[in-house]
N, C-alpha and C. Protein backbone atom coordinates (compact mmCIF):
# COMPACT_ATOMS: atom_id res chain seq x y z
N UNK A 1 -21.08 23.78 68.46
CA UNK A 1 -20.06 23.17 67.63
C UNK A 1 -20.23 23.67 66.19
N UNK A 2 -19.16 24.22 66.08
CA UNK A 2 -19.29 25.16 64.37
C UNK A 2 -18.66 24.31 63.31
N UNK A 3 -17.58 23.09 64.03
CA UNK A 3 -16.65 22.03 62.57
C UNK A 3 -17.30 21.87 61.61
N UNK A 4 -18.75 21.20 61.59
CA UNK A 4 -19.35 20.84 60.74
C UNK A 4 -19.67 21.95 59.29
N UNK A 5 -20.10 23.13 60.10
CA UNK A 5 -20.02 24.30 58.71
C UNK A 5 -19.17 24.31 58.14
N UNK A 6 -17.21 24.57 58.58
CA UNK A 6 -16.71 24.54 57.57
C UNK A 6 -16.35 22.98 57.24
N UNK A 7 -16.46 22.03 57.56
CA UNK A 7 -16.52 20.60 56.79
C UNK A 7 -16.72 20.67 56.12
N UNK A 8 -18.43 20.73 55.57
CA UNK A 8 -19.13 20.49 54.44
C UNK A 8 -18.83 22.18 53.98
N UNK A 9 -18.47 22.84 54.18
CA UNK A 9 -18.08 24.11 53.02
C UNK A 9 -16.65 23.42 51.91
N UNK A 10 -15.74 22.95 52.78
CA UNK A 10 -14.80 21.98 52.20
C UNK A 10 -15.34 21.14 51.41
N UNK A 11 -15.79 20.20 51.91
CA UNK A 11 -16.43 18.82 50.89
C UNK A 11 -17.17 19.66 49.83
N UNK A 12 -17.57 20.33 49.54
CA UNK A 12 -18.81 20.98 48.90
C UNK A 12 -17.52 21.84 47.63
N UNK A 13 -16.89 22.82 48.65
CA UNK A 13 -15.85 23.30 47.48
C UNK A 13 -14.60 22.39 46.83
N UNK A 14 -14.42 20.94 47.40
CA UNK A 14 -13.87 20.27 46.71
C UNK A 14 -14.62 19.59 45.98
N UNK A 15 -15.62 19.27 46.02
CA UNK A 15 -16.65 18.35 44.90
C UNK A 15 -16.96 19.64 43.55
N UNK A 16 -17.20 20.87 44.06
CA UNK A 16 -17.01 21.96 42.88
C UNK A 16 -15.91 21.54 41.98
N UNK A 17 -14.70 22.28 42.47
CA UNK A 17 -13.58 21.62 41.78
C UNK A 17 -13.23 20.35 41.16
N UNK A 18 -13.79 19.24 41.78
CA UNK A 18 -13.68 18.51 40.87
C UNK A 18 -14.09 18.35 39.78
N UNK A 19 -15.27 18.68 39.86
CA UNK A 19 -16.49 18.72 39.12
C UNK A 19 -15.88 20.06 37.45
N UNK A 20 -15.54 21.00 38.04
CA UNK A 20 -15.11 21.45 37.19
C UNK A 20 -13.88 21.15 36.42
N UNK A 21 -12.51 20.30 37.31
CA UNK A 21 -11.71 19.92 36.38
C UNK A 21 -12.16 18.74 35.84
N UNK A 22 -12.97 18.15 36.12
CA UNK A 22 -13.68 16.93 35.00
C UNK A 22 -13.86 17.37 33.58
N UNK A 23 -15.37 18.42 33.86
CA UNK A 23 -15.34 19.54 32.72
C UNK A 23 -14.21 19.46 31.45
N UNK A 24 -13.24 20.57 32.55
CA UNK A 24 -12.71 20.87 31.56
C UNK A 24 -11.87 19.70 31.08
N UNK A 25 -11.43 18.59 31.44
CA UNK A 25 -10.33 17.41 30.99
C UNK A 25 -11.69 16.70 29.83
N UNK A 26 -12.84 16.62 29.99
CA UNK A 26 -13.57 16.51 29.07
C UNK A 26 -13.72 17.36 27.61
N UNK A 27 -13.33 19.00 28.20
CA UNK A 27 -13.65 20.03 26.65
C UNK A 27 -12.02 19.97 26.21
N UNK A 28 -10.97 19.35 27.07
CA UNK A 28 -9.57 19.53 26.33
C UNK A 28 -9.56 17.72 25.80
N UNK A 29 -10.55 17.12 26.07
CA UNK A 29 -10.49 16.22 25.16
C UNK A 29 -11.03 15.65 23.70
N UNK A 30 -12.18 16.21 23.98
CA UNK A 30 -12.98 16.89 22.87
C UNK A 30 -12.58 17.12 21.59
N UNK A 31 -11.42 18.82 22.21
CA UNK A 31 -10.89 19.19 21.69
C UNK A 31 -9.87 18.50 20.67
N UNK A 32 -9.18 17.82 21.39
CA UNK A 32 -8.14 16.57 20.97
C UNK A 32 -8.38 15.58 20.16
N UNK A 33 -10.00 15.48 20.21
CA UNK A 33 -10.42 14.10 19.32
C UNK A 33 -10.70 14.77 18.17
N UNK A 34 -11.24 15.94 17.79
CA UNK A 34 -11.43 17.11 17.26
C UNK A 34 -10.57 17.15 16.13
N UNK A 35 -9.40 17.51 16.88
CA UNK A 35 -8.23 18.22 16.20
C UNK A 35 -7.81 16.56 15.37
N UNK A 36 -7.59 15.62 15.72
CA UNK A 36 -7.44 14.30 15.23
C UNK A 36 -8.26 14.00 14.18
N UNK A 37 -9.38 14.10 14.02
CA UNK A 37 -10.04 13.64 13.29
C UNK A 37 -10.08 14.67 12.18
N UNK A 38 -9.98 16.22 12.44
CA UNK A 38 -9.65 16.74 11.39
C UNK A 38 -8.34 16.66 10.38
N UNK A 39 -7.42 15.95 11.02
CA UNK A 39 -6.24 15.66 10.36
C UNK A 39 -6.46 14.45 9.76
N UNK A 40 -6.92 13.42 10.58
CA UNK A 40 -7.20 12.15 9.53
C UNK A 40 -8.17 12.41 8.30
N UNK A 41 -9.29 13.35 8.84
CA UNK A 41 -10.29 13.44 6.78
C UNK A 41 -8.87 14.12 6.15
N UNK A 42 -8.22 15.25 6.37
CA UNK A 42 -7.56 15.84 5.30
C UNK A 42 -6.52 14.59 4.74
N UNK A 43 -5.70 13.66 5.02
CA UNK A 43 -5.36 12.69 4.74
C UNK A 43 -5.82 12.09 4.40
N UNK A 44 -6.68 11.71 4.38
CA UNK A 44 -8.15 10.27 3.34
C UNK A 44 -8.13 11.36 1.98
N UNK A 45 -8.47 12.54 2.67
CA UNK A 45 -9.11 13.13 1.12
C UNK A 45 -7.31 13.54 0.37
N UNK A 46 -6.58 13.63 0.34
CA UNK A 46 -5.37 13.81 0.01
C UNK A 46 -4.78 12.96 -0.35
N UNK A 47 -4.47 11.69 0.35
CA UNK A 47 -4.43 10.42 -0.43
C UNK A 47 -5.03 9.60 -1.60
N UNK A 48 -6.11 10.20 -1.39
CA UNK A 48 -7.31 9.74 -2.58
C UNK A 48 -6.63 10.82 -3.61
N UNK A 49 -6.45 11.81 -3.63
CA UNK A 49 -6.25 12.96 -4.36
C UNK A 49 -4.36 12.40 -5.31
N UNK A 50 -3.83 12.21 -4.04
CA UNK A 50 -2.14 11.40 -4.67
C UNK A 50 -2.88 10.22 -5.36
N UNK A 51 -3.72 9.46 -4.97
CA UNK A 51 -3.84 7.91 -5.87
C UNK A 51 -3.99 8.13 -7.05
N UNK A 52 -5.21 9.11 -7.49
CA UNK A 52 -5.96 9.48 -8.58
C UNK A 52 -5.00 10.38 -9.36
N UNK A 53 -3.79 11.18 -9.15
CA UNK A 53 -3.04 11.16 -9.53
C UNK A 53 -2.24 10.45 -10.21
N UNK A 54 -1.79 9.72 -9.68
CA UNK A 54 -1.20 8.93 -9.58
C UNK A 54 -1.02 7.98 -10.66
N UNK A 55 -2.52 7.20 -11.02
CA UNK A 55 -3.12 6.65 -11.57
C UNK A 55 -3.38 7.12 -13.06
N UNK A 56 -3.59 8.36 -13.24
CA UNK A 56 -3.30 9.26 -14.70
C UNK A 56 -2.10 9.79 -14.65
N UNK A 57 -1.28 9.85 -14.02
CA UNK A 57 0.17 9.63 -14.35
C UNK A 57 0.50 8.57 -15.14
N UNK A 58 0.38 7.32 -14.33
CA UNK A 58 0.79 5.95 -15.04
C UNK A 58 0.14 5.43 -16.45
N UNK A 59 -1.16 5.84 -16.29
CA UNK A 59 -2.08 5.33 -17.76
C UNK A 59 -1.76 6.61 -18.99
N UNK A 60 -1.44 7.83 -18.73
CA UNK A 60 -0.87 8.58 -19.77
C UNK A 60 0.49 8.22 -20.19
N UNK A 61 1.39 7.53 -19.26
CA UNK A 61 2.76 7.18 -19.62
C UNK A 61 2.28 5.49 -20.34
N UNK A 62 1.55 4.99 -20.24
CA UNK A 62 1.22 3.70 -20.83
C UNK A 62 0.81 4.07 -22.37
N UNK A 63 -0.14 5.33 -22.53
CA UNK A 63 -0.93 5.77 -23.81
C UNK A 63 0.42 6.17 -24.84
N UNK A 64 1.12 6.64 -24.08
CA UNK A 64 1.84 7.06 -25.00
C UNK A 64 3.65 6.34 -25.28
N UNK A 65 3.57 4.97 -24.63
CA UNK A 65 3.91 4.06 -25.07
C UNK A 65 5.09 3.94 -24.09
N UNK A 66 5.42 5.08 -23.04
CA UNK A 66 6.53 4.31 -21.90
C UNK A 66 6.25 3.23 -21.17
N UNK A 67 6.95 1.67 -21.46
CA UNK A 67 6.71 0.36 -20.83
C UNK A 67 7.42 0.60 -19.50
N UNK A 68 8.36 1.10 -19.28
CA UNK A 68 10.04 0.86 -18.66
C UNK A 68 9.06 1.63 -17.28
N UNK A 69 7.92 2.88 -17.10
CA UNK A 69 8.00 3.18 -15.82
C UNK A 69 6.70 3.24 -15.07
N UNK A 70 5.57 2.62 -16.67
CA UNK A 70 4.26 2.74 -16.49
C UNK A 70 3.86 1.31 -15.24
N UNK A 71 3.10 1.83 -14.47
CA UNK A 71 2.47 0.61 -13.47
C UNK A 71 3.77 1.14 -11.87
N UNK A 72 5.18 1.60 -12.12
CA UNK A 72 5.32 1.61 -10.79
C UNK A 72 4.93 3.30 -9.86
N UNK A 73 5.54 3.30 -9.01
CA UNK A 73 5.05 4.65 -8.13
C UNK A 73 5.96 5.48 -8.46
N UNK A 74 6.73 5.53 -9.14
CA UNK A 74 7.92 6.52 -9.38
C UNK A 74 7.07 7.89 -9.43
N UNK A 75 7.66 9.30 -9.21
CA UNK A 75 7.10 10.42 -9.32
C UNK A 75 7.86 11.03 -10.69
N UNK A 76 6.93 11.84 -11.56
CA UNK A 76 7.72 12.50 -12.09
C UNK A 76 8.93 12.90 -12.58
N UNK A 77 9.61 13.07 -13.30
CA UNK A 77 10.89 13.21 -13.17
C UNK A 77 11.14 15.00 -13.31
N UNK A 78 12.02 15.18 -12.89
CA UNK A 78 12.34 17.06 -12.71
C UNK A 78 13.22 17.48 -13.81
N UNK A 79 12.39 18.54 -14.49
CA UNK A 79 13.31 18.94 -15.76
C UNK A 79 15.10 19.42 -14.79
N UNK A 80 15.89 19.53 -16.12
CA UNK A 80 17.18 19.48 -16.02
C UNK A 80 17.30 21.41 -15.93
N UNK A 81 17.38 22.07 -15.09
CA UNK A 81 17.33 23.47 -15.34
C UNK A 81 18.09 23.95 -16.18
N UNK A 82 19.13 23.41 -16.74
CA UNK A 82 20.40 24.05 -17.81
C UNK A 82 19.87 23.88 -18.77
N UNK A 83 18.88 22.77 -19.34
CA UNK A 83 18.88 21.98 -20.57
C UNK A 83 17.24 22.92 -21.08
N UNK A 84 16.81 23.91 -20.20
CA UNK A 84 16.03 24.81 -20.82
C UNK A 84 16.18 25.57 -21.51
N UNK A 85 14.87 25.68 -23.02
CA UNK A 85 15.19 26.04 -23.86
C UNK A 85 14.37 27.25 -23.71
N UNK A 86 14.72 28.66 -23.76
CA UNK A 86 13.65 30.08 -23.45
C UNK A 86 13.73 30.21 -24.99
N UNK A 87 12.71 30.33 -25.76
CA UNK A 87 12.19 31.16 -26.91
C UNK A 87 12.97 32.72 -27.15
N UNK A 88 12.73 33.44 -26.22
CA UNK A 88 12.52 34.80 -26.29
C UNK A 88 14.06 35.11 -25.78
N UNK A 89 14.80 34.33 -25.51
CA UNK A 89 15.92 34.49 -24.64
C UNK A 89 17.46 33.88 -25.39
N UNK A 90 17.24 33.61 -26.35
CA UNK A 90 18.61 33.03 -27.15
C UNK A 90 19.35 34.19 -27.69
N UNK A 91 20.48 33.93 -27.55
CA UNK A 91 21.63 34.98 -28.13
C UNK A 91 22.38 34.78 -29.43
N UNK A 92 22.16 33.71 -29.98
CA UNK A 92 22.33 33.15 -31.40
C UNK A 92 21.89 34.29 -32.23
N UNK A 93 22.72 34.43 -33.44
CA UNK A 93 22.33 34.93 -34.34
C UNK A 93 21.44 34.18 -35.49
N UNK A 94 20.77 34.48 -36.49
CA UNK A 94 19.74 33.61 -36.96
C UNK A 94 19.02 32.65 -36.61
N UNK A 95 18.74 32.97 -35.42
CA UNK A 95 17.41 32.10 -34.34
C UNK A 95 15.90 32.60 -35.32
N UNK A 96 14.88 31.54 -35.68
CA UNK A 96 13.69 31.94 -36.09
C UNK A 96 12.86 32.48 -34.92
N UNK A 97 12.22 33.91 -35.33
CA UNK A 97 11.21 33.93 -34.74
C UNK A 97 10.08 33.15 -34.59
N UNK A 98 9.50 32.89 -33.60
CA UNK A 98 8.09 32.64 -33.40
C UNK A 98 6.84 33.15 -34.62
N UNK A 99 6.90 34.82 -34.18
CA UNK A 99 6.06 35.17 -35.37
C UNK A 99 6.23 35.87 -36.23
N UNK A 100 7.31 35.76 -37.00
CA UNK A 100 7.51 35.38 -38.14
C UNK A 100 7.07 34.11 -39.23
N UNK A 101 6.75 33.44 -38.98
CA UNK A 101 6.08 32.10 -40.20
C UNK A 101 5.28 31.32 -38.97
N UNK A 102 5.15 30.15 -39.75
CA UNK A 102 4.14 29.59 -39.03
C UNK A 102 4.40 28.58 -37.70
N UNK A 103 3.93 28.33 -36.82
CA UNK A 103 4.19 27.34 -36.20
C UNK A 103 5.26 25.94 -36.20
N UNK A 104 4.49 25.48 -37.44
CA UNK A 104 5.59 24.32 -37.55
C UNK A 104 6.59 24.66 -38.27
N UNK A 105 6.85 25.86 -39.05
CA UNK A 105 8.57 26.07 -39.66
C UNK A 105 8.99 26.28 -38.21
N UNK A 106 8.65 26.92 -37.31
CA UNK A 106 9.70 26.99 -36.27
C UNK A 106 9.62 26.02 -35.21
N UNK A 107 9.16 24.81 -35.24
CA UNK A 107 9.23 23.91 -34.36
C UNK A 107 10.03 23.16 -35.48
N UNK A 108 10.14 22.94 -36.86
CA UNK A 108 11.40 22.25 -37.60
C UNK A 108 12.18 22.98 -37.39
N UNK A 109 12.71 24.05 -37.39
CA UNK A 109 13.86 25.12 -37.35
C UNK A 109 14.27 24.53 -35.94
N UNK A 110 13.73 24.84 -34.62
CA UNK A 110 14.33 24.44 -33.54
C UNK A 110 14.49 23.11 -33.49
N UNK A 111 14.68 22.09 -34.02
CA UNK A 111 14.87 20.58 -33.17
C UNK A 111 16.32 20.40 -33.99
């Protein structure tokens, strides 16, 4: 009677296989907890990074005396792109140079 050889060749190559997709459902989980946890530190440390921001945002707008936005979360506000003023780029005639005189004649000249 030969059944028994390939029986246990069966049982034997299915307990392999299992054995190995265990394995691997173990290294693709691993993997997974892995990949998770590297996304949660970059978020701790990034959040900490927005707070602390954040936080000298609001206390420089307090120092220098804005009541109206100091203490909430508001971001920044975005310059107006038209309302830029280029130095080097005006088409006016009798615009002061820069260096020509000193600093503050041409910061009175421009305002």
């Amino acid at each position: 009677d030969t059944t028994r050889y390939f029986v246990e060749e069966e049982s034997a190559r299915k307990e392999r296989e299992s054995e190995t997709l265990m394995t691997k459902q173990k290294v693709d989980r691993q993997e997974t907890e892995q990949f998770y946890l590297t996304k949660f530190r970059e978020y701790i440390l990034n959040s900490n990074r927005i707070s602390r921001l954040q936080a000298k945002y609001d206390h420089i707008r307090k120092c220098l005396g804005d009541k109206s936005t100091a203490g909430t979360t508001a971001t920044l506000p975005r310059p107006i792109a038209n309302s830029r003023r280029r130095i080097g780029r005006t088409l006016l005639a009798g615009q002061p140079k820069l260096f020509g005189g000193s600093l503050e004649e041409y910061l009175e000249s421009t305002k």
